[in-house]
Protein backbone atom coordinates (compact mmCIF):
# COMPACT_ATOMS: atom_id res chain seq x y z
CA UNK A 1 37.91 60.26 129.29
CA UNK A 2 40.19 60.13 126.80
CA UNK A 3 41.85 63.29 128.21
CA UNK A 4 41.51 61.88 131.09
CA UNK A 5 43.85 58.10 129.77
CA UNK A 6 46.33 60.86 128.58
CA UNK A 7 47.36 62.01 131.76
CA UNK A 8 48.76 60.61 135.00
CA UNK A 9 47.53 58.07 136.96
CA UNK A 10 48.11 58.82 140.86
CA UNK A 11 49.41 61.52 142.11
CA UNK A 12 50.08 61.41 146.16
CA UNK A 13 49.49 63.97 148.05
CA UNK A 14 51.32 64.36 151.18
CA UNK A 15 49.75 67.32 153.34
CA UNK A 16 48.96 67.17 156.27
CA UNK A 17 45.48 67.66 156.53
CA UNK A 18 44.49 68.58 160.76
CA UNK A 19 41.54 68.80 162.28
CA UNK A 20 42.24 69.79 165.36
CA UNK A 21 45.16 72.50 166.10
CA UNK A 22 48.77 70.86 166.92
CA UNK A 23 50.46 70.24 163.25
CA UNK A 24 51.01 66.54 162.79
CA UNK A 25 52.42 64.76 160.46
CA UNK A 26 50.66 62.43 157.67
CA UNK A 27 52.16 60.50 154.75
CA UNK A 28 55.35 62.93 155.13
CA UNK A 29 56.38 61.51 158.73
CA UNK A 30 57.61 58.31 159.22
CA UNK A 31 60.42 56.14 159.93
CA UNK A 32 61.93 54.00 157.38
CA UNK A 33 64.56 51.38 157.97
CA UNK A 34 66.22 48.69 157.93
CA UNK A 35 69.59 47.62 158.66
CA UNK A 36 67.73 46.53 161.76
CA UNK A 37 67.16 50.24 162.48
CA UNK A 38 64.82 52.88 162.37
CA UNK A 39 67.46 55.82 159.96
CA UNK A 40 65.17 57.85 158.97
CA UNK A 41 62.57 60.54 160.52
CA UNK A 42 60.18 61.98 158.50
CA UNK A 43 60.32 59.26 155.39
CA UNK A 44 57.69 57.92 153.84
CA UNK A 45 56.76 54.14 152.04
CA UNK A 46 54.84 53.60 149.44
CA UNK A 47 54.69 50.07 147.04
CA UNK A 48 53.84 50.01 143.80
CA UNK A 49 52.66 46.48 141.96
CA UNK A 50 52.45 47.31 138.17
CA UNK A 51 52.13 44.99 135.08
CA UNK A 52 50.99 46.90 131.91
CA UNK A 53 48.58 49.65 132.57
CA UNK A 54 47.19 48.49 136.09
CA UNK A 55 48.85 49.52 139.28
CA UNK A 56 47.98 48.72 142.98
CA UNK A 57 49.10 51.56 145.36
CA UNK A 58 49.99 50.41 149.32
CA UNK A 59 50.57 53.88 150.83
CA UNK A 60 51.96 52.71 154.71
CA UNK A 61 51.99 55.61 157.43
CA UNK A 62 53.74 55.68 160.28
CA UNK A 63 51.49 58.52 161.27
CA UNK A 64 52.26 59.57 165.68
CA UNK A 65 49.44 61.95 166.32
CA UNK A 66 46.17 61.28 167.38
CA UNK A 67 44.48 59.50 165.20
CA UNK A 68 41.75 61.75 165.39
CA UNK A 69 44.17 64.18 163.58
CA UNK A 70 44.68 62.00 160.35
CA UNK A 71 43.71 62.55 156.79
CA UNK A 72 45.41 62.33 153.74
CA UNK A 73 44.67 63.87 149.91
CA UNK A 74 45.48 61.50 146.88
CA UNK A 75 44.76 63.11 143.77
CA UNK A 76 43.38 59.48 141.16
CA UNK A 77 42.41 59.43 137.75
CA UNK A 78 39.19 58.16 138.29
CA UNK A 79 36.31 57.71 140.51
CA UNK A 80 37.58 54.76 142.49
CA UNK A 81 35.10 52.28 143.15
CA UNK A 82 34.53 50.49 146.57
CA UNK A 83 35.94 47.71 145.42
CA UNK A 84 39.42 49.10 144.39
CA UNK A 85 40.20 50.39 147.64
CA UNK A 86 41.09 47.74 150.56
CA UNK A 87 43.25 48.30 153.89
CA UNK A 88 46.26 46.48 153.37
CA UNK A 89 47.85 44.47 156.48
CA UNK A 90 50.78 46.51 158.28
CA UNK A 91 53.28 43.98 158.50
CA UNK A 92 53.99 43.75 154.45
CA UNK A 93 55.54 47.15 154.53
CA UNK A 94 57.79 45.80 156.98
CA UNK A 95 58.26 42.91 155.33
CA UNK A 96 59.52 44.47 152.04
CA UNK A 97 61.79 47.09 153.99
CA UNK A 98 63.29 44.28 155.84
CA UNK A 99 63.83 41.87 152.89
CA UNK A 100 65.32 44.87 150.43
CA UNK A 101 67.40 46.71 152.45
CA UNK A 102 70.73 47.81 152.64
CA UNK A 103 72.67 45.31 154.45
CA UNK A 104 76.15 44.19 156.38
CA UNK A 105 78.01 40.96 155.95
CA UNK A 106 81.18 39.97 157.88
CA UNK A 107 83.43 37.33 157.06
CA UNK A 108 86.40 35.99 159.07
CA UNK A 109 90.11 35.77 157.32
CA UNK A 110 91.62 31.84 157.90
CA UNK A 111 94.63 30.74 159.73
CA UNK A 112 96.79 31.96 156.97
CA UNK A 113 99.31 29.68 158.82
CA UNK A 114 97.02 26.48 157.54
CA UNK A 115 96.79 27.23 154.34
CA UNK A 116 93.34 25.45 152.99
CA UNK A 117 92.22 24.78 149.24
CA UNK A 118 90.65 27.81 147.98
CA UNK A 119 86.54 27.00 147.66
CA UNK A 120 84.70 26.77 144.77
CA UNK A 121 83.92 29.93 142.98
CA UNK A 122 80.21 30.61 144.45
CA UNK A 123 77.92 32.58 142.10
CA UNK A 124 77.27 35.71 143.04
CA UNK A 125 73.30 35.69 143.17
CA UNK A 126 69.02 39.58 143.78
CA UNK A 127 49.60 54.09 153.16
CA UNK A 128 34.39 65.10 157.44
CA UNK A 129 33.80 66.11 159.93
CA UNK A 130 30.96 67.76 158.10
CA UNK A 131 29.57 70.92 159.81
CA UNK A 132 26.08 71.39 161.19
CA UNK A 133 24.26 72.22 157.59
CA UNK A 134 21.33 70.68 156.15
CA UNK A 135 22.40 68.58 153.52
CA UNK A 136 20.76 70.25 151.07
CA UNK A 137 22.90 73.73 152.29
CA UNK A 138 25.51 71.68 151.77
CA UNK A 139 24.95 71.23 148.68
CA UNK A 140 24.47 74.62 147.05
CA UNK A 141 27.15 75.18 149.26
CA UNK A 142 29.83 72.39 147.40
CA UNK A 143 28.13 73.69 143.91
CA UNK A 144 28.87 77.13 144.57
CA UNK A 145 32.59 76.30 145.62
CA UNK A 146 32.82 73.98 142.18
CA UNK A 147 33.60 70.22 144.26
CA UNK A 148 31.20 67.26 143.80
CA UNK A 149 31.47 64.43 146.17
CA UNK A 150 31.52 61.96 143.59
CA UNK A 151 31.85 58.72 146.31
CA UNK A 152 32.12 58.27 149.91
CA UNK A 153 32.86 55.15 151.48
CA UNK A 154 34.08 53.39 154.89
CA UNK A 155 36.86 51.18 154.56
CA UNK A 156 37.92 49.91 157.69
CA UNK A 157 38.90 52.38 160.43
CA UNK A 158 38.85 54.98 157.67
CA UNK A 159 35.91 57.06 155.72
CA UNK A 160 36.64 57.97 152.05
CA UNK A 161 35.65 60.61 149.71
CA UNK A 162 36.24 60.67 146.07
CA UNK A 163 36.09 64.78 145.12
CA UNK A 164 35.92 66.73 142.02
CA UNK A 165 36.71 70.21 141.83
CA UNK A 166 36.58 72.91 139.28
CA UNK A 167 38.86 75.36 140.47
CA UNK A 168 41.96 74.73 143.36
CA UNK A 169 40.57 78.19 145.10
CA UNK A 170 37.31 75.89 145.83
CA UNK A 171 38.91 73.10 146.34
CA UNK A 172 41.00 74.68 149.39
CA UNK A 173 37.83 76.55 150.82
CA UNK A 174 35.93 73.23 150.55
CA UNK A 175 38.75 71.51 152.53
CA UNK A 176 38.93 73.91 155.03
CA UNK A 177 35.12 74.67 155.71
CA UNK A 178 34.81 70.64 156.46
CA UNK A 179 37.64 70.43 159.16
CA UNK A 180 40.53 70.42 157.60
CA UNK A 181 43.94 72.68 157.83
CA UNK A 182 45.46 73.36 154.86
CA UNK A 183 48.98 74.13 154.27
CA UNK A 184 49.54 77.66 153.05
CA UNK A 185 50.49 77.61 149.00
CA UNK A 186 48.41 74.67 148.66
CA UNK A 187 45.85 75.85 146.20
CA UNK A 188 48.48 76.84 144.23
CA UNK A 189 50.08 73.45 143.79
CA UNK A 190 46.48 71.60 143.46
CA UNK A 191 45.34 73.83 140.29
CA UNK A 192 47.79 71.64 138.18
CA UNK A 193 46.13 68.41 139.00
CA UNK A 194 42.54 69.84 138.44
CA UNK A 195 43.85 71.22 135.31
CA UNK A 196 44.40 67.76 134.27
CA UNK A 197 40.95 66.40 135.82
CA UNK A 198 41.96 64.27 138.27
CA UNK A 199 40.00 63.49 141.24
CA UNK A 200 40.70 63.45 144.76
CA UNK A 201 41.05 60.51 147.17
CA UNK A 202 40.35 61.86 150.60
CA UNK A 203 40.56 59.79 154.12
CA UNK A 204 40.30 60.36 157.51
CA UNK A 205 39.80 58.42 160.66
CA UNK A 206 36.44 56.80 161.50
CA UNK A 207 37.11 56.46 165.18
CA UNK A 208 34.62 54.46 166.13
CA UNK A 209 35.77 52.12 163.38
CA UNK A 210 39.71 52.31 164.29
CA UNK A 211 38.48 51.19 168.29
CA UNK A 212 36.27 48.54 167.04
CA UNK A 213 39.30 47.05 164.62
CA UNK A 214 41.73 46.73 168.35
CA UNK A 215 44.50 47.88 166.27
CA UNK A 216 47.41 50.28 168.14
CA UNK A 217 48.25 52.03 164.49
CA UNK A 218 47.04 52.95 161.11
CA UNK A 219 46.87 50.33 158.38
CA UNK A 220 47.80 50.81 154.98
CA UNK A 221 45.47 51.79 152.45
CA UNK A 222 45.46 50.65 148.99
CA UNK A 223 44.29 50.85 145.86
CA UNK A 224 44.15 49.51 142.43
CA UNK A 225 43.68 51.39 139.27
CA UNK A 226 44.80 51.39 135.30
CA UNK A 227 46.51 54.30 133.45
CA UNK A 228 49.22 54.15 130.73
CA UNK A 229 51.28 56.55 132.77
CA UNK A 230 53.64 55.36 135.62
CA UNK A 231 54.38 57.96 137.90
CA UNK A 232 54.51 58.87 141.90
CA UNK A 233 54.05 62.80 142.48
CA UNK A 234 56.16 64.24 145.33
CA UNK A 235 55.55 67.70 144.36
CA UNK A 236 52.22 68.50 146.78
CA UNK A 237 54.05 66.59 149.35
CA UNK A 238 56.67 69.48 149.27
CA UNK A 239 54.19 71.89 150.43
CA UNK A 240 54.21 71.07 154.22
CA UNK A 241 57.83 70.21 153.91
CA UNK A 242 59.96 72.11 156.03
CA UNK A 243 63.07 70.16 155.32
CA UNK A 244 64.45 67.31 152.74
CA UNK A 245 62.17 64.24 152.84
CA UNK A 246 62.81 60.85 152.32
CA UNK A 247 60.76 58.34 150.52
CA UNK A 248 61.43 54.83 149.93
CA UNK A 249 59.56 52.70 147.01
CA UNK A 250 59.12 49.09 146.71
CA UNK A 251 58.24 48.91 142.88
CA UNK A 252 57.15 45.02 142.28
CA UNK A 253 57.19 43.78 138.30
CA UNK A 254 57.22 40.81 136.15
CA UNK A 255 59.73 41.78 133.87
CA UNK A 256 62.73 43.39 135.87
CA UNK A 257 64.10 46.87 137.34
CA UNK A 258 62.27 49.83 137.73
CA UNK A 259 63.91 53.31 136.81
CA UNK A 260 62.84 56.95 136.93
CA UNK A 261 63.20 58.85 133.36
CA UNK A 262 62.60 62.59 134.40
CA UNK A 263 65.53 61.95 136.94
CA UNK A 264 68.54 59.81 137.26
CA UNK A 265 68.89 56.62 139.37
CA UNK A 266 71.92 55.61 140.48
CA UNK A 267 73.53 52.82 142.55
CA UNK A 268 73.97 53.43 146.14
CA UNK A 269 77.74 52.34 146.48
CA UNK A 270 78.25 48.74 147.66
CA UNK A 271 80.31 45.98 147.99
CA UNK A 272 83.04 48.15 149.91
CA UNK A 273 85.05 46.57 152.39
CA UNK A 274 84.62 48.64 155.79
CA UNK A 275 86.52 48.76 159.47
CA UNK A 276 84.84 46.32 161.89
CA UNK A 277 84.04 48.41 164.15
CA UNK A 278 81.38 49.76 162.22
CA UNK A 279 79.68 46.80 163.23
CA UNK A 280 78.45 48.68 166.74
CA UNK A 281 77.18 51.63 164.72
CA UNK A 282 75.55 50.72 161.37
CA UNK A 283 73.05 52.90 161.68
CA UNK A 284 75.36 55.90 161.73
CA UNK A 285 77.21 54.54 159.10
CA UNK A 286 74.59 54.35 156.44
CA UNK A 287 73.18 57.71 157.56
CA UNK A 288 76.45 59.28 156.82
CA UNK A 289 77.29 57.51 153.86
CA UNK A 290 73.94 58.07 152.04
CA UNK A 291 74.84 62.06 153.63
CA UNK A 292 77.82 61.68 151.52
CA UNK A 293 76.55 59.96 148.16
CA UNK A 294 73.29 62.02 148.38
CA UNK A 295 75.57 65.43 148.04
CA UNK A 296 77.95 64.03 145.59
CA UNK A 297 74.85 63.83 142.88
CA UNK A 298 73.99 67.06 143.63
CA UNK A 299 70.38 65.95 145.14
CA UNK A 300 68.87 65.49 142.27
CA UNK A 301 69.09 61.42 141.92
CA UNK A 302 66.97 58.60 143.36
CA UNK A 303 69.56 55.67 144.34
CA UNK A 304 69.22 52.29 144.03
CA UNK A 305 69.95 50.54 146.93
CA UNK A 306 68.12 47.00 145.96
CA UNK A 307 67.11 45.06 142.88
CA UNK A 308 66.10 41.40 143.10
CA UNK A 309 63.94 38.56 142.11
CA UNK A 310 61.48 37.69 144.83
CA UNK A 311 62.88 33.99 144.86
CA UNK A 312 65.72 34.69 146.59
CA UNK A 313 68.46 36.38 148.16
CA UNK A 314 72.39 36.33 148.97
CA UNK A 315 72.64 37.79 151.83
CA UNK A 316 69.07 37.34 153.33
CA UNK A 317 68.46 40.45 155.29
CA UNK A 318 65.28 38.45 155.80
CA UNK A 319 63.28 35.31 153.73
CA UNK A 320 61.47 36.28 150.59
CA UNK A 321 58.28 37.24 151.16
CA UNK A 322 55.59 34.54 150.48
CA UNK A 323 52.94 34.32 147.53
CA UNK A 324 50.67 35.25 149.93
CA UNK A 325 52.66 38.05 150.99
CA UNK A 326 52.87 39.47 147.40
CA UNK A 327 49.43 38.65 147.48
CA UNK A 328 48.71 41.58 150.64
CA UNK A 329 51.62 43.87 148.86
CA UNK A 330 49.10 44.25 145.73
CA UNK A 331 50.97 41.35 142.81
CA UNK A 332 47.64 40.34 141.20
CA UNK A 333 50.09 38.45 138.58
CA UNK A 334 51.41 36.27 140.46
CA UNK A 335 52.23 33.14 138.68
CA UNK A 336 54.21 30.73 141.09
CA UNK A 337 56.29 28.78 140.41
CA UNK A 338 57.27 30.37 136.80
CA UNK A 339 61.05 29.71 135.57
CA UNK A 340 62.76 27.21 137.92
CA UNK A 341 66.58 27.33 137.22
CA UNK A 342 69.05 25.10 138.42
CA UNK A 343 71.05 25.15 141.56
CA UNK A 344 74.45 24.25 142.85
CA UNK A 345 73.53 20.63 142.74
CA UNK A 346 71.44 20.71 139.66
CA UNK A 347 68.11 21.20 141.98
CA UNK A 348 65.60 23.34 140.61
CA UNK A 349 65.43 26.82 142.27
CA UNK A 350 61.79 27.69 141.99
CA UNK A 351 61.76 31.90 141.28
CA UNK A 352 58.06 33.93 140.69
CA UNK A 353 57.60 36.37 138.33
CA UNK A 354 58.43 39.20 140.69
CA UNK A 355 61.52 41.46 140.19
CA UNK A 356 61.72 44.02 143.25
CA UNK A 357 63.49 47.29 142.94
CA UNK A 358 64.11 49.52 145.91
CA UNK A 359 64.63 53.47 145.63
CA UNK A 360 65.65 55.66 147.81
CA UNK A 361 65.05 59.76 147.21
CA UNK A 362 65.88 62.12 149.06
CA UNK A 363 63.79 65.51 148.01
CA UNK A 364 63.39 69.33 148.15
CA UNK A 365 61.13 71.29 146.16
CA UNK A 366 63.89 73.29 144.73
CA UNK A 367 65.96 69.90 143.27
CA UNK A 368 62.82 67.86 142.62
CA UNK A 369 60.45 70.11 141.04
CA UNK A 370 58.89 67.08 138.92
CA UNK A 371 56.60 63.72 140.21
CA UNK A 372 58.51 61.37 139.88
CA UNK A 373 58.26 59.26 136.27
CA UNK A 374 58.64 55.73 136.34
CA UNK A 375 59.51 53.12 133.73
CA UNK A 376 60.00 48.92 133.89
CA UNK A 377 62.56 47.20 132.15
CA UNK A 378 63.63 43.37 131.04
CA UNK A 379 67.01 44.04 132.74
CA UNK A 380 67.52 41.62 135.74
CA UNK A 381 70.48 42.20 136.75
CA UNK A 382 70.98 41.76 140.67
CA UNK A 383 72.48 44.47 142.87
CA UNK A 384 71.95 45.32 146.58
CA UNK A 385 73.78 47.80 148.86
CA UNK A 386 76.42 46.09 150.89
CA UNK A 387 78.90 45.95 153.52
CA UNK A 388 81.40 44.30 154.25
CA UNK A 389 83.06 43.00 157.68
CA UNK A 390 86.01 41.42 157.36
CA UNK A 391 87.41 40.18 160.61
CA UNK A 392 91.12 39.02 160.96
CA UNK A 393 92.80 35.90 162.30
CA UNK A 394 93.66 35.99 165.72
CA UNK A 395 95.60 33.38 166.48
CA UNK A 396 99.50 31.99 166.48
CA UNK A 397 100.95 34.07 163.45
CA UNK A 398 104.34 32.73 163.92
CA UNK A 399 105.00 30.96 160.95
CA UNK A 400 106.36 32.75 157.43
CA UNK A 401 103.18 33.02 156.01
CA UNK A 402 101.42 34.74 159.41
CA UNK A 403 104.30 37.06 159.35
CA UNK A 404 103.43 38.32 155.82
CA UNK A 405 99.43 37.97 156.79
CA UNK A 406 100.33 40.86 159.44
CA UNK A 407 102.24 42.90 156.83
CA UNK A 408 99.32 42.87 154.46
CA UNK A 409 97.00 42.99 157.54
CA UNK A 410 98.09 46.47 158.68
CA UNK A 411 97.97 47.66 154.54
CA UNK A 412 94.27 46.85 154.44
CA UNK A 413 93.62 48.26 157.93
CA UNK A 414 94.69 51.67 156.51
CA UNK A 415 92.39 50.82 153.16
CA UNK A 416 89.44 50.53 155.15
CA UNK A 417 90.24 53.65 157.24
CA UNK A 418 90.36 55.27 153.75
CA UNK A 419 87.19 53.93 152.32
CA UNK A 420 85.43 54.58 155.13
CA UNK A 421 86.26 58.11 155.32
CA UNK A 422 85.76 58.14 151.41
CA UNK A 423 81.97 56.86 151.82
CA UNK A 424 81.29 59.09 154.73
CA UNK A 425 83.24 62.06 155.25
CA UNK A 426 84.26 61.44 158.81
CA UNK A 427 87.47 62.29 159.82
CA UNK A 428 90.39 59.54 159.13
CA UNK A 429 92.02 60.53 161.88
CA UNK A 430 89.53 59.24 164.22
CA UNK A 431 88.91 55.91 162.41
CA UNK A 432 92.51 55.33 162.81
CA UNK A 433 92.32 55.61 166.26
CA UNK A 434 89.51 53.34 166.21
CA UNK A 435 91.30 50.51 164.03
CA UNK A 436 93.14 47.94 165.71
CA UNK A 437 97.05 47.49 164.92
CA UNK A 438 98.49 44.58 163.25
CA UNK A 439 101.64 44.08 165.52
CA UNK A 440 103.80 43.79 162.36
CA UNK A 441 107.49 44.48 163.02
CA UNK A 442 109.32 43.85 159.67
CA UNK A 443 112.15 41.45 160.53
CA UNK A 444 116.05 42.50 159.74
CA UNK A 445 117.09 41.54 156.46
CA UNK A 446 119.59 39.29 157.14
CA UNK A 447 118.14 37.20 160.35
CA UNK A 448 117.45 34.51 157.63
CA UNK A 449 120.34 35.21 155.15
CA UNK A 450 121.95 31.94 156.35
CA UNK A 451 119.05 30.07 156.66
């Protein structure tokens, strides 16, 4: 046991485990957005709750096969108990994506021909088949192949088995003889996890369950477990992955920002000042730019593209989630209301003890080839990834002051032609064509000499 405190805590496992023939996709294939739109293919979500040692795991799937077809592996310290394992409800996944992430804001320049006091300075605010055998064959038949089916369970739509195994060889055959495909290499990758005892969370369909339930999709599982060690591994889910992956991760804590200390995180840029006509294609945008950033670092950094306390939000890509939201997304802290601070007219603002940070990683077995190591910190400081719109004035410029609003109007045109192409790589030559023109003649020197 005390081996067992030593080492890691959860380590996900994202094969994908078949039962039937056609390959499908598991915990490595889903979308992930937000933005209002579904960027990535093949991404996966996981939140993580943590407050000193104890950790609840929501591992969301956006699984498209049969259903039938579904299993995952999740390698856990411990024998999990019925009781630490729940199905979560789908729409906090959502939830989180759509409050944390990356967002645009557009703003609209005055008539600079009314000139209007300036306003006061606003605070910036932050987821077996068993064969035919007697069960006693089955038995000499697990023993002999060194895997103990320490607990089985039904949760929901799915069954759950907590495994042991001596040996990753066993482990594999075991797997295999009960229905499931594995992933060539696999054994290999497994023997480091056995090495350090962990046991294996296994789940698969119950059908009969899942059409009972009514639900169209999978619900997330959960569960809740202690360990000194913080840590996500990624490094299994490599072994089915035939291209870079994407994985976002809500980490939830009382104290402040989460950070990884085996790599380095690093702010997704923000706060840059963008053409408007990247208004109509966002999507592509952020795609590109993350493209861009994502190369830059060499693909080997997670990026930070939110960090905020759970009380509010400036933009609101959508409300805070509720205490009984953080309730479903696994905060068993929750202490609401904790420090209220005071607002623009000396109201309270009532914030919980919750401090969201979002990470984005982007991963290939040959630039990740560690789990990912997590760590919290006291530092609060607010950041988000954002965009900005800024649309001009479009009415009568005919005074002085419009005249020298359209001379600085076609200088920041060309700045946001440059930015843009600096954040994305596209070609300035076709977001010039795309900009509008300012319509700025300079006027001969002298037309006002005598005037």
């Amino acid at each position: 046991m005390k081996f067992l405190r030593s080492f890691i805590i959860l380590l996900l496992v994202c094969f994908t485990m078949l039962m039937a023939s056609p390959p499908a996709w598991a915990f490595c294939g889903f979308y992930v957005a937000k933005a209002d739109a579904k960027l990535y293919n093949q991404a996966s979500q996981v939140a993580i709750a943590r407050d000193g040692n104890r950790t609840v795991l929501t591992m969301a799937n956006d699984y498209q096969g049969p259903v039938k077809d579904f299993a995952i592996v999740v390698p856990v310290p411990v024998v999990l108990q019925r009781e630490q394992i729940n199905v979560g409800d789908p729409k906090i996944i959502e939830r989180l994506d759509a409050f944390s992430a990356p967002r645009l804001v557009e703003y609209f320049d005055p008539d600079p021909c009314m000139p209007i006091p300036p306003p006061a300075a606003a605070p910036f605010p932050g987821s077996l088949a068993r064969s035919s055998a007697t069960a006693e064959s089955r038995q000499r038949r697990d023993n002999t192949l060194g895997v103990t089916v320490e607990a089985q369970y039904t949760v929901g739509e799915y069954d759950i088995l907590i495994l042991s195994a001596r040996e990753s060889d066993g482990l594999e055959t075991w797997l295999r003889e009960n229905g499931y495909r594995i992933p060539n290499g696999a054994s290999q990758l497994l023997q480091p996890y056995i090495r350090q005892r962990l046991k294996f969370f296994v789940a698969k369909v119950n059908l009969d369950k899942f059409e009972q339930s009514g639900f169209q999709s999978l619900r997330p599982l959960q569960m809740a477990y202690e360990s000194p060690r913080f840590m996500l591994p990624i490094r299994l889910g490599m072994v089915n992955a035939r291209s870079e992956q994407d994985l976002i991760i809500y980490l939830m804590s009382p104290k402040g920002q989460v950070e990884l200390t085996n790599y380095r995180t690093v702010k997704i840029p923000s706060n840059e000042t963008i053409p408007v006509f990247v208004k109509d294609e966002f999507s592509n945008f952020y795609k590109a730019m993350f493209k861009t950033a994502y190369t830059r670092e060499n693909k080997r950094v997670a990026f930070l593209e939110y960090a905020w306390n759970m009380g509010g939000c400036d933009p609101c890509a959508a409300d805070p989630l509720t205490p009984e939201e953080l309730r479903k997304a696994g905060v068993f802290w929750l202490n609401f209301p904790t420090r209220p601070d005071v607002g623009g007219r000396g109201m309270p603002i009532v914030r919980p003890n919750v401090f969201i940070t979002r990470l984005h990683v982007r991963y290939t077995r040959d630039k990740f080839p560690e789990d990912l190591m997590f760590q919290e910190t006291s530092n609060q400081e607010f950041f988000q990834g954002r965009y900005i719109l800024q649309h001009p004035f479009k009415g009568d410029l005919s005074c002085r002051a419009g005249q020298e609003y359209k001379r600085q109007l076609s200088q920041r045109f060309e700045q946001e032609s440059q930015t843009l192409a600096r954040l994305t790589g596209w070609d300035i030559r076709d977001i010039r064509r795309k900009q509008p023109t300012a319509d700025y003649r300079p006027e001969p020197w002298w037309r006002s000499l005598w005037n």
